[in-house]
Protein backbone atom coordinates (compact mmCIF):
# COMPACT_ATOMS: atom_id res chain seq x y z
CA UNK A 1 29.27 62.84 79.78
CA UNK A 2 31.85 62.59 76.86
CA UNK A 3 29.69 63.87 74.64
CA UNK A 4 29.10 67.22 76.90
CA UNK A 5 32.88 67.39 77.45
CA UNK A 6 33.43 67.59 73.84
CA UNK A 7 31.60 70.39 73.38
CA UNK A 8 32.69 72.51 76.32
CA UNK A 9 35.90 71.95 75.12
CA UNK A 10 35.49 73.27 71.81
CA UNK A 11 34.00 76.46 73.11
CA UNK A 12 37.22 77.22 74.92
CA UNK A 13 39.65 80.28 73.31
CA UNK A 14 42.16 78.68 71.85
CA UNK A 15 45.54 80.88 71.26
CA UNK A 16 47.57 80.23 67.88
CA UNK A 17 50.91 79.35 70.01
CA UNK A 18 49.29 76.22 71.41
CA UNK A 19 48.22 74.76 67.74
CA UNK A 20 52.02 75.74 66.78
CA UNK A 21 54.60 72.75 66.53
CA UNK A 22 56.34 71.92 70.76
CA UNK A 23 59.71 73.79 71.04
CA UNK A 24 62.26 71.60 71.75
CA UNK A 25 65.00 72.45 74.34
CA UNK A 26 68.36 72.94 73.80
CA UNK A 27 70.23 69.58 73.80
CA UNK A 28 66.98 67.52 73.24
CA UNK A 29 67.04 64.98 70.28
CA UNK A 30 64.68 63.23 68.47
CA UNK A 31 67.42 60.67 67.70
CA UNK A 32 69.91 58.79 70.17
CA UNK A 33 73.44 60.35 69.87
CA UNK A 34 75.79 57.71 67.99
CA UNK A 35 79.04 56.65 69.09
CA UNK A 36 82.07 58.34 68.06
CA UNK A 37 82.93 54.86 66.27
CA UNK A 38 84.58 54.89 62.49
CA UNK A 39 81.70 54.88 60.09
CA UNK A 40 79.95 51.82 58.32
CA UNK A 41 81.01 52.77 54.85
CA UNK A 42 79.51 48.97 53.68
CA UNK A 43 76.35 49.85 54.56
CA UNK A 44 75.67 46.65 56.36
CA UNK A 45 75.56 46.00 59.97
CA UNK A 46 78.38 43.55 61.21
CA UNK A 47 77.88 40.18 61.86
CA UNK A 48 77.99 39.48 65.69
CA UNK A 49 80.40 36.60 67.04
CA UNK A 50 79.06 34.08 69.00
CA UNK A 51 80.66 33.80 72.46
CA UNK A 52 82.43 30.60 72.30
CA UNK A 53 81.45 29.34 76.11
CA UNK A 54 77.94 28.93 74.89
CA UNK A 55 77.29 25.73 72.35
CA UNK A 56 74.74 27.10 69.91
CA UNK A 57 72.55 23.99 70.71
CA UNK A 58 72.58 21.89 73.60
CA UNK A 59 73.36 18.24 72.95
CA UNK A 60 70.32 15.46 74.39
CA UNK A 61 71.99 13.57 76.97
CA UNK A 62 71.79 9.46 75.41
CA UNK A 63 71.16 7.24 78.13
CA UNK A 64 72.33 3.43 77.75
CA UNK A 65 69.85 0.90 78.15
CA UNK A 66 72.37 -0.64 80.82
CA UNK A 67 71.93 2.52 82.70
CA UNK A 68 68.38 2.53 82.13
CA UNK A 69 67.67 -0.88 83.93
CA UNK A 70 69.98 -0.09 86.84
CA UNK A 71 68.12 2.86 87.88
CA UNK A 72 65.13 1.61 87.57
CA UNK A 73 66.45 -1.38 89.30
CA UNK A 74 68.12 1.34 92.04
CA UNK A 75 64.67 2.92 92.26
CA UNK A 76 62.72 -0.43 92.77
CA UNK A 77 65.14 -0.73 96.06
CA UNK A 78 63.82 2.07 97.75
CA UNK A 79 61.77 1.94 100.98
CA UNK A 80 62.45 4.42 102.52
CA UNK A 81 60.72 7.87 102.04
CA UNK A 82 62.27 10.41 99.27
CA UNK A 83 65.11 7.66 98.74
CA UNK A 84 64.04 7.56 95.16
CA UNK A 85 63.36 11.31 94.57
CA UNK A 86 67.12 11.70 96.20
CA UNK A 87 68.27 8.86 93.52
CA UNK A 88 66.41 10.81 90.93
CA UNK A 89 68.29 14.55 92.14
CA UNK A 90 71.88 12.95 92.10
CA UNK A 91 71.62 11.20 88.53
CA UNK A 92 69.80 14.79 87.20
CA UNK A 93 66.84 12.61 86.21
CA UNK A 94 62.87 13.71 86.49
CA UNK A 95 60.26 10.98 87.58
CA UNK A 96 58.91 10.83 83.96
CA UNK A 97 62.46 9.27 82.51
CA UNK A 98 61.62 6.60 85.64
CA UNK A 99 57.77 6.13 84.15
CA UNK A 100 59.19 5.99 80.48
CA UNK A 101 61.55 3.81 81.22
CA UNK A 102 59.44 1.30 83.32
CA UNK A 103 56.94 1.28 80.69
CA UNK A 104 59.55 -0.05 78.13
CA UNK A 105 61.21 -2.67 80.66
CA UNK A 106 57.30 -4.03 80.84
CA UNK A 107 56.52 -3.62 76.95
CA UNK A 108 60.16 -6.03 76.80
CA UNK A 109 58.50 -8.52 78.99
């Protein structure tokens, strides 16, 4: 199929103006416009400032081994159903801190 298309296509009349370079329209650029800023005489681009609401890199939160046995204490205490998914939402925690932390209170036993 290809191979047929090929060669009905090279037995079509070509005219000279199609082979010739695109025109381009008036007000089309083959560049982006640039501002109407001074001009970098340096040579080198500036050197962007950090916004200063955003720490460059976040800080791990340090948990105190006090705080570590009385939330896994806390979440020992619950019978009820979700009570210790709801303890683990309002200290920010995820269930693996809870598994992590049980498996050291039994390694210290």
């Amino acid at each position: 199929m290809l191979k047929s298309l090929k060669s009905f296509l090279k037995h079509l009349p070509v005219k000279e103006a199609e082979l010739a370079a695109p025109r381009r329209r008036e007000g089309e650029r083959s560049q982006p416009d640039r501002s109407g800023g001074a001009a970098n005489s340096g040579g080198v681009a500036p050197v962007p400032t950090p916004a200063p609401e955003v720490p460059e890199k976040a800080k791990r939160r340090q948990c105190t081994a006090e705080y570590k046995r009385s939330i896994v204490a806390q979440a020992e205490a619950c019978r009820d159903d979700g009570a210790s998914g709801a303890l683990l939402r309002r200290e920010g925690l995820y269930s693996s801190h809870l598994t992590t932390w049980r498996r050291q209170k039994a390694r210290r036993t």
